[in-house]
Protein backbone atom coordinates (compact mmCIF):
# COMPACT_ATOMS: atom_id res chain seq x y z
CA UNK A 1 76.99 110.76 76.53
CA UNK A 2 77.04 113.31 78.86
CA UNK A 3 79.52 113.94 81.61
CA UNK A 4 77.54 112.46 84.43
CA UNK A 5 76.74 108.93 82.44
CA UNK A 6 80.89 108.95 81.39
CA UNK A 7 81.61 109.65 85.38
CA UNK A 8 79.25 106.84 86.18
CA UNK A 9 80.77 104.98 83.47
CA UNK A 10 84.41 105.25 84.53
CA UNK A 11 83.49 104.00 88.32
CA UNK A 12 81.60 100.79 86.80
CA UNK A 13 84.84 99.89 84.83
CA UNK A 14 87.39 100.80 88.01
CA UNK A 15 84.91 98.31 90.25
CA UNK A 16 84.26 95.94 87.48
CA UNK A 17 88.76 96.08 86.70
CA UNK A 18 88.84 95.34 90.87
CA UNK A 19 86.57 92.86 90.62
CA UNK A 20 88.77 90.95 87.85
CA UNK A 21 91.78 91.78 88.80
CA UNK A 22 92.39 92.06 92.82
CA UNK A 23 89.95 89.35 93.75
CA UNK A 24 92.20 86.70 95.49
CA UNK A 25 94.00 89.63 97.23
CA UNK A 26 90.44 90.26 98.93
CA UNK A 27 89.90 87.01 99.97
CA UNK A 28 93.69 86.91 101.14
CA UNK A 29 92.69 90.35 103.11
CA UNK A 30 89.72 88.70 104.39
CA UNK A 31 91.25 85.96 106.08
CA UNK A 32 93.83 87.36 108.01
CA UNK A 33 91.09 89.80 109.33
CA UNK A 34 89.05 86.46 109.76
CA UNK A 35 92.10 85.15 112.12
CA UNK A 36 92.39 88.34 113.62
CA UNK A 37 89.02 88.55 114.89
CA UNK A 38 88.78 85.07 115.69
CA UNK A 39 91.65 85.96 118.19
CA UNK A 40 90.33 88.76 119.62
CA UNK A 41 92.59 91.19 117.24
CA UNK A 42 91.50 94.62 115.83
CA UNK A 43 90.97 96.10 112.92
CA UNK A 44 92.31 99.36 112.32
CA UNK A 45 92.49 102.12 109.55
CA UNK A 46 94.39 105.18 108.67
CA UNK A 47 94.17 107.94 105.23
CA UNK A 48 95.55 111.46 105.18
CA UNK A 49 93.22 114.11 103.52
CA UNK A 50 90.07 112.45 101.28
CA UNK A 51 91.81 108.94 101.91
CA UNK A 52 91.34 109.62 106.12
CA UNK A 53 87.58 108.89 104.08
CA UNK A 54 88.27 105.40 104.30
CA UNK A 55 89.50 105.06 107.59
CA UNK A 56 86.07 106.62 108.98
CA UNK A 57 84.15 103.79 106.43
CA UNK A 58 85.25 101.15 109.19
CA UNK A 59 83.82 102.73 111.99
CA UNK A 60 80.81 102.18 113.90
CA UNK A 61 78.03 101.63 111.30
CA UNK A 62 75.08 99.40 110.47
CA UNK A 63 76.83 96.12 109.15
CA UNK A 64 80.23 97.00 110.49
CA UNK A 65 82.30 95.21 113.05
CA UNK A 66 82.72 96.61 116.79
CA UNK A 67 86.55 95.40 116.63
CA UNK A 68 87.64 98.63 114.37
CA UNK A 69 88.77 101.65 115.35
CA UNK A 70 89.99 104.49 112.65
CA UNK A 71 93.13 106.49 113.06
CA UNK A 72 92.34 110.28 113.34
CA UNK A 73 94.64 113.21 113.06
CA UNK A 74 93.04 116.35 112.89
CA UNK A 75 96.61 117.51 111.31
CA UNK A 76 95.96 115.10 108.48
CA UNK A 77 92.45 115.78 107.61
CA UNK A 78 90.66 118.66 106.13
CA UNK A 79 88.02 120.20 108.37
CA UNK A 80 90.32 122.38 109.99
CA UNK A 81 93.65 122.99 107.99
CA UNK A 82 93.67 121.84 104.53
CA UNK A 83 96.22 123.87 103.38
CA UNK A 84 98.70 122.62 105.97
CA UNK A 85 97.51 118.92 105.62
CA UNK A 86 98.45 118.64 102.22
CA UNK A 87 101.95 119.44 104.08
CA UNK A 88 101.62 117.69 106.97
CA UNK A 89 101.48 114.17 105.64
CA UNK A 90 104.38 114.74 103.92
CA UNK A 91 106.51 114.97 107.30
CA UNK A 92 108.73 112.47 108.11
CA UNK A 93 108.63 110.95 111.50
CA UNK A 94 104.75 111.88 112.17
CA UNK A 95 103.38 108.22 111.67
CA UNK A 96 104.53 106.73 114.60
CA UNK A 97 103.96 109.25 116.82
CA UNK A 98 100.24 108.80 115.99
CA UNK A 99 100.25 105.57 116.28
CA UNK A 100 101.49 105.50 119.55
CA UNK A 101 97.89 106.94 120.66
CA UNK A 102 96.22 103.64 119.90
CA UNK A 103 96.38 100.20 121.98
CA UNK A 104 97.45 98.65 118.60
CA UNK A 105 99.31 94.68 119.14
CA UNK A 106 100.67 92.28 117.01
CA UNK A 107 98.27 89.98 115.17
CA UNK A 108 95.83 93.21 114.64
CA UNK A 109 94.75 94.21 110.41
CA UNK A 110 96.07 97.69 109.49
CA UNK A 111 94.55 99.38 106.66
CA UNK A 112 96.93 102.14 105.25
CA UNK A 113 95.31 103.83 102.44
CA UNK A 114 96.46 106.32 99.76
CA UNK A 115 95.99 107.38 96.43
CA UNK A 116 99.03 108.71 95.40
CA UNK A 117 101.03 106.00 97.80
CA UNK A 118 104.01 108.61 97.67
CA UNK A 119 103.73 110.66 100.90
CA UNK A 120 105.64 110.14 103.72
CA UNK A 121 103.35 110.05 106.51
CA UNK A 122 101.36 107.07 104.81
CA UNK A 123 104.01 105.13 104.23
CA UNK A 124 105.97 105.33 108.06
CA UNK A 125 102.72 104.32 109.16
CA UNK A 126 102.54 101.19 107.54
CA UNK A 127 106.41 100.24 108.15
CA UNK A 128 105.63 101.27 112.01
CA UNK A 129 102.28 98.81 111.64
CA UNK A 130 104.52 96.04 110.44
CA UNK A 131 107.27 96.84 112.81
CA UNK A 132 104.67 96.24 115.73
CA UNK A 133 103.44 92.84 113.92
CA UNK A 134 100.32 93.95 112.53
CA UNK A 135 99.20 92.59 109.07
CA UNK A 136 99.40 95.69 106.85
CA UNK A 137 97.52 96.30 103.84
CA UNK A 138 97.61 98.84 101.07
CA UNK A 139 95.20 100.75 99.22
CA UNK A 140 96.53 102.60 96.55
CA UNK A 141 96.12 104.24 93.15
CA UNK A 142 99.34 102.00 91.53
CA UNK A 143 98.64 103.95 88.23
CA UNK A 144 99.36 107.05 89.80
CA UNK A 145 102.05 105.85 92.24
CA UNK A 146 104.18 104.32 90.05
CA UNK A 147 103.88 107.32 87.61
CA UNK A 148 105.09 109.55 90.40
CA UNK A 149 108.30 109.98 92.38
CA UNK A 150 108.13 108.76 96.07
CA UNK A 151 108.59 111.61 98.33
CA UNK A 152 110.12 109.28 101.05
CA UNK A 153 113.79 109.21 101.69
CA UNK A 154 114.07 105.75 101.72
CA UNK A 155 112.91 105.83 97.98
CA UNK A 156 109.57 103.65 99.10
CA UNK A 157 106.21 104.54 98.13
CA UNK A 158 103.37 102.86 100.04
CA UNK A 159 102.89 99.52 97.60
CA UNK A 160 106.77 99.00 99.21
CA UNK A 161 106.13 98.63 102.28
CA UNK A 162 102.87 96.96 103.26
CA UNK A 163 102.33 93.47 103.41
CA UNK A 164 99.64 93.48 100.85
CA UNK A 165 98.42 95.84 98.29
CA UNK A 166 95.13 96.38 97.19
CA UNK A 167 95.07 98.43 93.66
CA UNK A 168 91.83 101.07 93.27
CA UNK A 169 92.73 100.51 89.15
CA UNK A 170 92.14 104.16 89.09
CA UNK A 171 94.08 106.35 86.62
CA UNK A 172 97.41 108.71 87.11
CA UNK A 173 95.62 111.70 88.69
CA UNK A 174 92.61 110.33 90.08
CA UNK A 175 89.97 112.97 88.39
CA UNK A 176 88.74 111.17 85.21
CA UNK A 177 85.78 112.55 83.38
CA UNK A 178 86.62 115.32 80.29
CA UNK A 179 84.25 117.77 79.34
CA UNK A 180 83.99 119.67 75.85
CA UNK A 181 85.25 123.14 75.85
CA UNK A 182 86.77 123.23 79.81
CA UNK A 183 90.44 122.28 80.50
CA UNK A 184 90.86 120.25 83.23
CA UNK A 185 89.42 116.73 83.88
CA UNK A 186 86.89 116.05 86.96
CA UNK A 187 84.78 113.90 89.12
CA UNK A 188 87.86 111.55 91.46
CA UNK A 189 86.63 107.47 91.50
CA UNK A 190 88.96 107.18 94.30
CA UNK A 191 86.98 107.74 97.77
CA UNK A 192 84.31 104.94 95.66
CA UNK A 193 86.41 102.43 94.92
CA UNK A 194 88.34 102.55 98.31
CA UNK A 195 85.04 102.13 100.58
CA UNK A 196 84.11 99.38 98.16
CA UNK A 197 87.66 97.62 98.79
CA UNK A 198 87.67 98.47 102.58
CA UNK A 199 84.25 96.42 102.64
CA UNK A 200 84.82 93.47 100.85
CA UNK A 201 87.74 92.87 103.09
CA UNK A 202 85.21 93.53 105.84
CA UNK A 203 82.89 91.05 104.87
CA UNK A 204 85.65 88.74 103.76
CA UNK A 205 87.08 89.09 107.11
CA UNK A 206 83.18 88.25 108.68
CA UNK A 207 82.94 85.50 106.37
CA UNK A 208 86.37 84.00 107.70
CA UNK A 209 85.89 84.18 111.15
CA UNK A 210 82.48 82.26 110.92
CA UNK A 211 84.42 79.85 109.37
CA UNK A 212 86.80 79.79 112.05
CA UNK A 213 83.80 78.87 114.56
CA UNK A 214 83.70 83.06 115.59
CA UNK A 215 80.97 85.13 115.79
CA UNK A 216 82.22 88.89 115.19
CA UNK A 217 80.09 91.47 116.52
CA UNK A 218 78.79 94.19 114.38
CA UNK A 219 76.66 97.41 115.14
CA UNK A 220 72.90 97.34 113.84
CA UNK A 221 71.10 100.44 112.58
CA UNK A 222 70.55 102.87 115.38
CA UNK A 223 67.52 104.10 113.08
CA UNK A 224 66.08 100.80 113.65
CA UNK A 225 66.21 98.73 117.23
CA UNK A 226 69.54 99.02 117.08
CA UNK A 227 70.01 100.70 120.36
CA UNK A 228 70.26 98.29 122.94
CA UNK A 229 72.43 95.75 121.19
CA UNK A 230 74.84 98.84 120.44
CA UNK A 231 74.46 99.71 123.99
CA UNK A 232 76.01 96.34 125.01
CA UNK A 233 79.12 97.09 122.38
CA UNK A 234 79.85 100.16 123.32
CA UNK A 235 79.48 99.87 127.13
CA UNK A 236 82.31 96.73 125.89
CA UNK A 237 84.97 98.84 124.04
CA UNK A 238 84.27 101.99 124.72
CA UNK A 239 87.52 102.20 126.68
CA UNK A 240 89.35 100.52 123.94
CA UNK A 241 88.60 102.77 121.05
CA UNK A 242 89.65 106.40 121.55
CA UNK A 243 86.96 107.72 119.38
CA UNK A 244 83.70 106.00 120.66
């Protein structure tokens, strides 16, 4: 087998392991984003380096609801500094401050996601989520967290302190494909497996709010005749999302 077919290998297991293991956490996801919606709530989601990834996979796409907005720090991603990213979301007392730049409320979804679950900026953002009522929800690597010593001083990683946590089954270091004769393993599952849990709960949440009697609205494909319904949506919220 070479490496490609073991790398392709490895993310078929980690979706098929999600699949039969964090399935009624999904559904549990996907209704309190149903209620959300169904009461005008938001859906927000936040990642520091590769996991700020997932917070982007909410945002205005084909398929994907109008109601979601990512959190963006430019200090915690990696297209300018990602050197001092890696330290920045270690920095205590960050979260909230970025937080404060969205019109978050109580009763709105919070997605918190990260790997490693152990950095500090990750895991004040979902205690400052809760602490403004918002239903928080991990995802995390709990093979590598829980190999790994929190870097918080309250001793919490990330799995501590959301309301629910969604496990990417990945493995203690994220890269997981060996090659013959070269020392150190490659190809990370993670960014794959956390888009495919960040929409199931999206279409879990869609799914619950129709049976709620709501009709969410989602973007259509701009490269289609998507324009003038997306129009209508964005003349709607522009002034509610930050980055539209």
């Amino acid at each position: 087998m070479s490496a490609s077919e073991e790398f392709y290998e490895t993310v078929l297991t980690h979706f098929q392991r999600i699949r039969s293991t964090q399935w009624s956490k999904i559904q549990l996801a996907g209704d309190w984003l149903g209620q959300s919606l169904a009461n005008q709530g938001w859906l927000y989601a936040f990642g520091t380096g590769h996991s700020h990834l997932l917070a982007e996979e909410i945002f205005y796409r084909a398929g994907g609801l109008a109601r979601a907005t990512p959190i963006l720090d430019p200090r915690l991603m990696l297209h300018e500094e990602a050197i001092q990213a890696t330290y920045n979301e270690r920095e205590s007392g960050y979260a909230s401050t970025v937080l404060d730049r969205y019109p978050v409320k109580a009763g709105d979804v919070l997605i918190v996601a990260s790997n490693s679950g152990r950095n500090a900026v990750p895991i004040e953002m979902a205690v400052a989520g809760r602490e403004r009522g918002m239903k928080v929800i991990a995802i995390t690597n709990l093979n590598h967290s829980l190999a790994w010593p929190t870097r918080h001083a309250s001793g919490k990683r990330l799995s501590d302190a959301a309301d629910l946590v969604l496990d990417t089954c990945g493995i203690e270091g994220d890269a997981a494909t060996r090659l013959a004769s070269f020392p150190y393993p490659v190809g990370s599952p993670s960014t794959a497996t956390g888009a495919l849990l960040i929409n199931l709960i999206i279409v879990a949440g869609i799914e619950s709010a129709v049976r709620l009697g709501h009709q969410p609205e989602v973007f259509i494909s701009s490269n289609t005749n998507g324009d003038d319904h997306n129009d209508l949506l964005l003349q709607q919220y522009r002034s509610l999302n930050p980055h539209l």
